[in-house]
N, C-alpha and C. Protein backbone atom coordinates (compact mmCIF):
# COMPACT_ATOMS: atom_id res chain seq x y z
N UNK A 1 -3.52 4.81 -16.11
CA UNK A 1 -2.83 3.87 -15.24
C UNK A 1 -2.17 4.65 -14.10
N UNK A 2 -2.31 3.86 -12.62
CA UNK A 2 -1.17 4.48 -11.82
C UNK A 2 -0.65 3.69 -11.04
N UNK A 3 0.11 3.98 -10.27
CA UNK A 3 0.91 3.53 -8.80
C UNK A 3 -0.14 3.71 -7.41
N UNK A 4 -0.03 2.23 -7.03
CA UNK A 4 -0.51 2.40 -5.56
C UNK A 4 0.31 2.43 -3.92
N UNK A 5 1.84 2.34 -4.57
CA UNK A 5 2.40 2.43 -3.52
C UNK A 5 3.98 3.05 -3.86
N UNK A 6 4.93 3.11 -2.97
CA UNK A 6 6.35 3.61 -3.43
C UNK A 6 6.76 2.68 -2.25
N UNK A 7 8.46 2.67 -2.97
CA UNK A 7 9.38 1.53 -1.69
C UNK A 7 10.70 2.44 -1.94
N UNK A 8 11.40 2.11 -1.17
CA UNK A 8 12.87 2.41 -1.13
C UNK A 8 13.74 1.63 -1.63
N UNK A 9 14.08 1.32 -2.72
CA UNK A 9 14.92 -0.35 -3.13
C UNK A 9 16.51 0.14 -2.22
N UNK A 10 17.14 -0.79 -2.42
CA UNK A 10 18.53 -1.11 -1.81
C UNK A 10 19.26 0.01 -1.78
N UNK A 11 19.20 0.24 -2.99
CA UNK A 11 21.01 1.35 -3.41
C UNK A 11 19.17 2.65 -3.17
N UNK A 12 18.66 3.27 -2.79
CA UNK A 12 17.85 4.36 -2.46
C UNK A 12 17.31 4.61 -3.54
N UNK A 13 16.62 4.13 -4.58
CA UNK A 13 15.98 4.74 -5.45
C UNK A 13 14.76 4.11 -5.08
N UNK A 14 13.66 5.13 -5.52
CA UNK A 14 12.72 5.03 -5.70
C UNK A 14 11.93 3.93 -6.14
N UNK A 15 11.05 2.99 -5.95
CA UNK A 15 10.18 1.51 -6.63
C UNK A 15 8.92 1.72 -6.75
N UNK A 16 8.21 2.23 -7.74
CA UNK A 16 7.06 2.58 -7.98
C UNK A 16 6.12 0.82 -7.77
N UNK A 17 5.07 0.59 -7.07
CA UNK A 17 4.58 -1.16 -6.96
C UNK A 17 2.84 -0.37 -7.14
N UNK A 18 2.34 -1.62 -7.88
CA UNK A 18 0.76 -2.02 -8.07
C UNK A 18 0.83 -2.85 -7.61
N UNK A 19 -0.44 -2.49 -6.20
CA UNK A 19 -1.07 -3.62 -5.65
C UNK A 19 -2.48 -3.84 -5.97
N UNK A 20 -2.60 -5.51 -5.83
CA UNK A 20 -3.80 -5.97 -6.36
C UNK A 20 -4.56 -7.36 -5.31
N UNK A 21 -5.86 -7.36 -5.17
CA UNK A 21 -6.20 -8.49 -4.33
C UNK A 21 -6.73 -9.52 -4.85
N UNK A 22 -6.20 -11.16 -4.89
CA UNK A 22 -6.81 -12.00 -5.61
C UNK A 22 -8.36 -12.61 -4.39
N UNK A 23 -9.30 -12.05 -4.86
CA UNK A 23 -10.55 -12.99 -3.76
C UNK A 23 -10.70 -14.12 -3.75
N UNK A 24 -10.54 -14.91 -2.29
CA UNK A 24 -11.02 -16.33 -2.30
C UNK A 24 -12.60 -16.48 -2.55
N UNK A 25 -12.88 -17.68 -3.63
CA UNK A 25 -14.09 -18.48 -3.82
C UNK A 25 -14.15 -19.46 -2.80
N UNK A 26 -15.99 -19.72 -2.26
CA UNK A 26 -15.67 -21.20 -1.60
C UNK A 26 -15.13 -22.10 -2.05
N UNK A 27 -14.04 -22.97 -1.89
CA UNK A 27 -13.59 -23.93 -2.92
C UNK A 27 -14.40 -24.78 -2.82
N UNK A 28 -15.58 -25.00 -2.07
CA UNK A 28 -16.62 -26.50 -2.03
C UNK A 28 -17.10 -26.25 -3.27
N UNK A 29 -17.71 -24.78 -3.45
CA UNK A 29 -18.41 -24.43 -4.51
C UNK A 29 -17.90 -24.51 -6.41
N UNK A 30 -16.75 -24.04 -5.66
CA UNK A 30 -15.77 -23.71 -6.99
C UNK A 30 -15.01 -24.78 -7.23
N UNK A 31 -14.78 -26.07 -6.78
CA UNK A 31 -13.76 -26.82 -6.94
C UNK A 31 -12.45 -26.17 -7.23
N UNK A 32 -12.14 -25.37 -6.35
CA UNK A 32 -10.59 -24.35 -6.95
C UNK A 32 -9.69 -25.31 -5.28
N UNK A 33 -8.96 -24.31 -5.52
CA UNK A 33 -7.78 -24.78 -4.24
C UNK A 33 -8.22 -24.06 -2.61
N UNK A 34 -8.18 -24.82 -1.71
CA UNK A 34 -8.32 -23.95 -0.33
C UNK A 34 -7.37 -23.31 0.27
N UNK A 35 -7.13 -21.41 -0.05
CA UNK A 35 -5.99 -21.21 0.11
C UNK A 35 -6.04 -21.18 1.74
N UNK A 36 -6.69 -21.27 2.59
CA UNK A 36 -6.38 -21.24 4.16
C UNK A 36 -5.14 -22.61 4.12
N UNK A 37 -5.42 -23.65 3.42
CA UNK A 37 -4.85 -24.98 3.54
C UNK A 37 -3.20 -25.35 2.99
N UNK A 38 -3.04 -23.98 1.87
CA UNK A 38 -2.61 -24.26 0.76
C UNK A 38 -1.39 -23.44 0.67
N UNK A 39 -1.60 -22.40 0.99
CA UNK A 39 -0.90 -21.04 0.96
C UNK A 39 0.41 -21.32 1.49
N UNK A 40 0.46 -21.27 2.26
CA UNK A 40 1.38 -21.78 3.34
C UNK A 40 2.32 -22.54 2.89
N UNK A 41 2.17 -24.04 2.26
CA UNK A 41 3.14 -25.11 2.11
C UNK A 41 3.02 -25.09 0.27
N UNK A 42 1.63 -24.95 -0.42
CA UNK A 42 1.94 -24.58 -1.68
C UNK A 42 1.20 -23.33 -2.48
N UNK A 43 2.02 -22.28 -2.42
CA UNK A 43 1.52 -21.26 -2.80
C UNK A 43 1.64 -20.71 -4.43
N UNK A 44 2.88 -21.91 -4.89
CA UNK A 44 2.82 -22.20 -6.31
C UNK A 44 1.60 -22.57 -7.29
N UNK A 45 1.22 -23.38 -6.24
CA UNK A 45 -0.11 -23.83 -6.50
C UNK A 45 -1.61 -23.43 -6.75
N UNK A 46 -1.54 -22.86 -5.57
CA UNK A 46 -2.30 -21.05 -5.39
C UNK A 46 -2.51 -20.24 -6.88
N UNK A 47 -1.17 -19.97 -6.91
CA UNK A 47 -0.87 -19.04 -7.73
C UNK A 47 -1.25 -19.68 -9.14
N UNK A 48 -0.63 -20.63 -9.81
CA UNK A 48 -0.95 -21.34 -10.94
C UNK A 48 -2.76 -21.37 -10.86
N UNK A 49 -3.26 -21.50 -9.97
CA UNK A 49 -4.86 -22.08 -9.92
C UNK A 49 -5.46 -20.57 -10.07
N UNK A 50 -5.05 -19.47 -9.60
CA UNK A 50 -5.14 -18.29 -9.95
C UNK A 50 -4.82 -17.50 -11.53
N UNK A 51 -3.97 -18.28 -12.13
CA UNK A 51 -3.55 -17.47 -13.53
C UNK A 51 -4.74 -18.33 -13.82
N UNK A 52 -4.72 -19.72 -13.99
CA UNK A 52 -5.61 -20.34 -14.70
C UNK A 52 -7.37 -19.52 -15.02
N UNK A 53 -7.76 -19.64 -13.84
CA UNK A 53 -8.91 -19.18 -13.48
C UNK A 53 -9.60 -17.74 -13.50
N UNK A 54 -7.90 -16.76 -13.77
CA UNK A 54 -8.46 -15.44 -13.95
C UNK A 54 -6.97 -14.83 -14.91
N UNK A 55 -6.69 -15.72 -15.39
CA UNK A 55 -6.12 -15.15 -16.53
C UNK A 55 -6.47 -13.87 -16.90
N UNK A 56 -7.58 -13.40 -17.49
CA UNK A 56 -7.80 -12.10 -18.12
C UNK A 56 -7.57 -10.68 -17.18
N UNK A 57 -7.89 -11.37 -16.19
CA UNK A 57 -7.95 -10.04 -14.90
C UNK A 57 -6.05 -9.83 -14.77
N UNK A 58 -5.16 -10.83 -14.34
CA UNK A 58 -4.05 -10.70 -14.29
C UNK A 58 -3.38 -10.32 -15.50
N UNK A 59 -3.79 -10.85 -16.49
CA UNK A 59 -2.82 -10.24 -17.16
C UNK A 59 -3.98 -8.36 -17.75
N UNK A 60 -4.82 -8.07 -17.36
CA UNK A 60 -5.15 -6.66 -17.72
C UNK A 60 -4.32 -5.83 -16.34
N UNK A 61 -4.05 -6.53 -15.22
CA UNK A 61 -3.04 -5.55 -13.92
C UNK A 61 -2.15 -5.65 -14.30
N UNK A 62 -1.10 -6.80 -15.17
CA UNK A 62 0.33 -6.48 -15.83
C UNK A 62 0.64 -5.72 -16.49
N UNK A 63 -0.48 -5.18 -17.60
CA UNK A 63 -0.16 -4.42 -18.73
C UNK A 63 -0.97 -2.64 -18.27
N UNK A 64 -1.40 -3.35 -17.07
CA UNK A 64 -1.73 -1.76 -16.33
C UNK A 64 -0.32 -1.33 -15.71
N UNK A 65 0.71 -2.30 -14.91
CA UNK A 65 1.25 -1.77 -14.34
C UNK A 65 2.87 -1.95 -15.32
N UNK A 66 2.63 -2.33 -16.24
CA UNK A 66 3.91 -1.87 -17.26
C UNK A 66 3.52 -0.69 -17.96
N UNK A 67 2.27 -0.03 -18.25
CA UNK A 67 2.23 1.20 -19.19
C UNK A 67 2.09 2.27 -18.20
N UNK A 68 2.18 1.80 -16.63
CA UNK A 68 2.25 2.60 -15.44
C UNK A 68 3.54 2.94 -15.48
N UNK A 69 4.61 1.78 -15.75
CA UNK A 69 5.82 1.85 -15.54
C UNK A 69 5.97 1.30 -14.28
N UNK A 70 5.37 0.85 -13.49
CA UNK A 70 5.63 -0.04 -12.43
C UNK A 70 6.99 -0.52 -12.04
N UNK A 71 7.41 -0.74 -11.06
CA UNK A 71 8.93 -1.84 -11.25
C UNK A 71 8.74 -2.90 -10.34
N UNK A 72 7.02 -2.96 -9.30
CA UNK A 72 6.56 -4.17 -9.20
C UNK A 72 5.23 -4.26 -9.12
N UNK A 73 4.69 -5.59 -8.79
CA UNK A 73 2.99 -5.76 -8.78
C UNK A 73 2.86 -6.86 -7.86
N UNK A 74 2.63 -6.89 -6.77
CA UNK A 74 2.06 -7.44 -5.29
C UNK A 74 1.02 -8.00 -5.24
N UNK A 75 0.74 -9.19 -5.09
CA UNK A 75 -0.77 -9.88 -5.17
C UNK A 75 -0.91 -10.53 -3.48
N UNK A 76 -1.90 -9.78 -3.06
CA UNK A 76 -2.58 -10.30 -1.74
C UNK A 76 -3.67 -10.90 -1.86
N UNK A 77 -3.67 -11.95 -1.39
CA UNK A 77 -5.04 -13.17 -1.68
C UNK A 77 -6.04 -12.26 -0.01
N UNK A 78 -6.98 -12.50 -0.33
CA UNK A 78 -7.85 -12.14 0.43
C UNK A 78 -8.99 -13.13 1.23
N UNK A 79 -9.61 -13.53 1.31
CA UNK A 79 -10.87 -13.97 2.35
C UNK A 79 -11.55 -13.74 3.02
N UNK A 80 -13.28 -14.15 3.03
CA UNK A 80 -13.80 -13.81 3.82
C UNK A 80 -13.52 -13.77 5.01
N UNK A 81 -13.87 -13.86 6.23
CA UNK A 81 -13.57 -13.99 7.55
C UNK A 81 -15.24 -15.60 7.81
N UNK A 82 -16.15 -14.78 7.28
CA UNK A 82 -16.73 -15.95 7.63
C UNK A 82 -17.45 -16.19 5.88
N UNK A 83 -17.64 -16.84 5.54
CA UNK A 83 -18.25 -17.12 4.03
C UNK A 83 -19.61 -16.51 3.80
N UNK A 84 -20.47 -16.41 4.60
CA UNK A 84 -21.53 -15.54 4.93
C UNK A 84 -21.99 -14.17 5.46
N UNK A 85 -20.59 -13.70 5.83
CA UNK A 85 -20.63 -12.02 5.80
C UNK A 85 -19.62 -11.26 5.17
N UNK A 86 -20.17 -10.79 4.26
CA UNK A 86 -19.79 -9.91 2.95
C UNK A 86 -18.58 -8.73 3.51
N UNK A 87 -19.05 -8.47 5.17
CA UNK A 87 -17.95 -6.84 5.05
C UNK A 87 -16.96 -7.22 5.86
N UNK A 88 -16.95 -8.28 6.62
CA UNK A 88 -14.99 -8.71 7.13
C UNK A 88 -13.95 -9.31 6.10
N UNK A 89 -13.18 -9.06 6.18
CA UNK A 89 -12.14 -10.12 5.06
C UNK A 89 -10.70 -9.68 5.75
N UNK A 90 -9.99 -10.51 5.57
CA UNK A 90 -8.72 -10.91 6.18
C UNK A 90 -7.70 -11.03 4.94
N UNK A 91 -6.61 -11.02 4.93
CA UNK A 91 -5.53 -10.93 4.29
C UNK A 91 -4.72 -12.16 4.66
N UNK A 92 -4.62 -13.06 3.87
CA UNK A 92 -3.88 -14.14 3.94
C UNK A 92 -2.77 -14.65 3.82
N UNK A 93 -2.26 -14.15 2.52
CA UNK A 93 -0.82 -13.82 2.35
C UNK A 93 -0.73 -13.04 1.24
N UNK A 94 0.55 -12.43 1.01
CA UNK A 94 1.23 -11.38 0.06
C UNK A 94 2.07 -12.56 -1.06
């Protein structure tokens, strides 16, 4: 297990963080949520439709980044740029 990033918390200590990217599915395809639509006003939503759907993956980055010792774990949703080309993708929200 490791750390992919360091922060400065408040009082100056050190914050060891795992970051991780959740990939958008077409939602036409997937019947999941459209996070371009979604994110924004419900990202609870997002998120819940995400544990649901990849449960196993999230919780194997929790127990990566607690036996890391982590003191956080950052999830950036991702997206294509266009649904048909594989090497742009955009960052949607944190």
């Amino acid at each position: 297990t490791e750390h992919d990033s360091v922060q400065s918390a408040p009082n100056n200590e050190i914050q060891f963080i795992n970051i991780k990217a959740l990939n958008e599915w077409d939602s036409k395809f997937s019947g999941g949520v459209d996070w371009r639509q979604k994110l924004d006003t419900q990202r609870g939503a997002v998120l819940a439709n995400e544990l649901k759907n990849n449960a196993c993956k999230l919780a194997k980055w929790t127990v990566q980044a607690i036996l890391a010792g982590s003191d956080q774990i950052k999830f950036g949703y991702v997206s294509r740029v266009n649904v048909r080309d594989s090497t742009k993708h955009m960052i949607l929200g944190t």
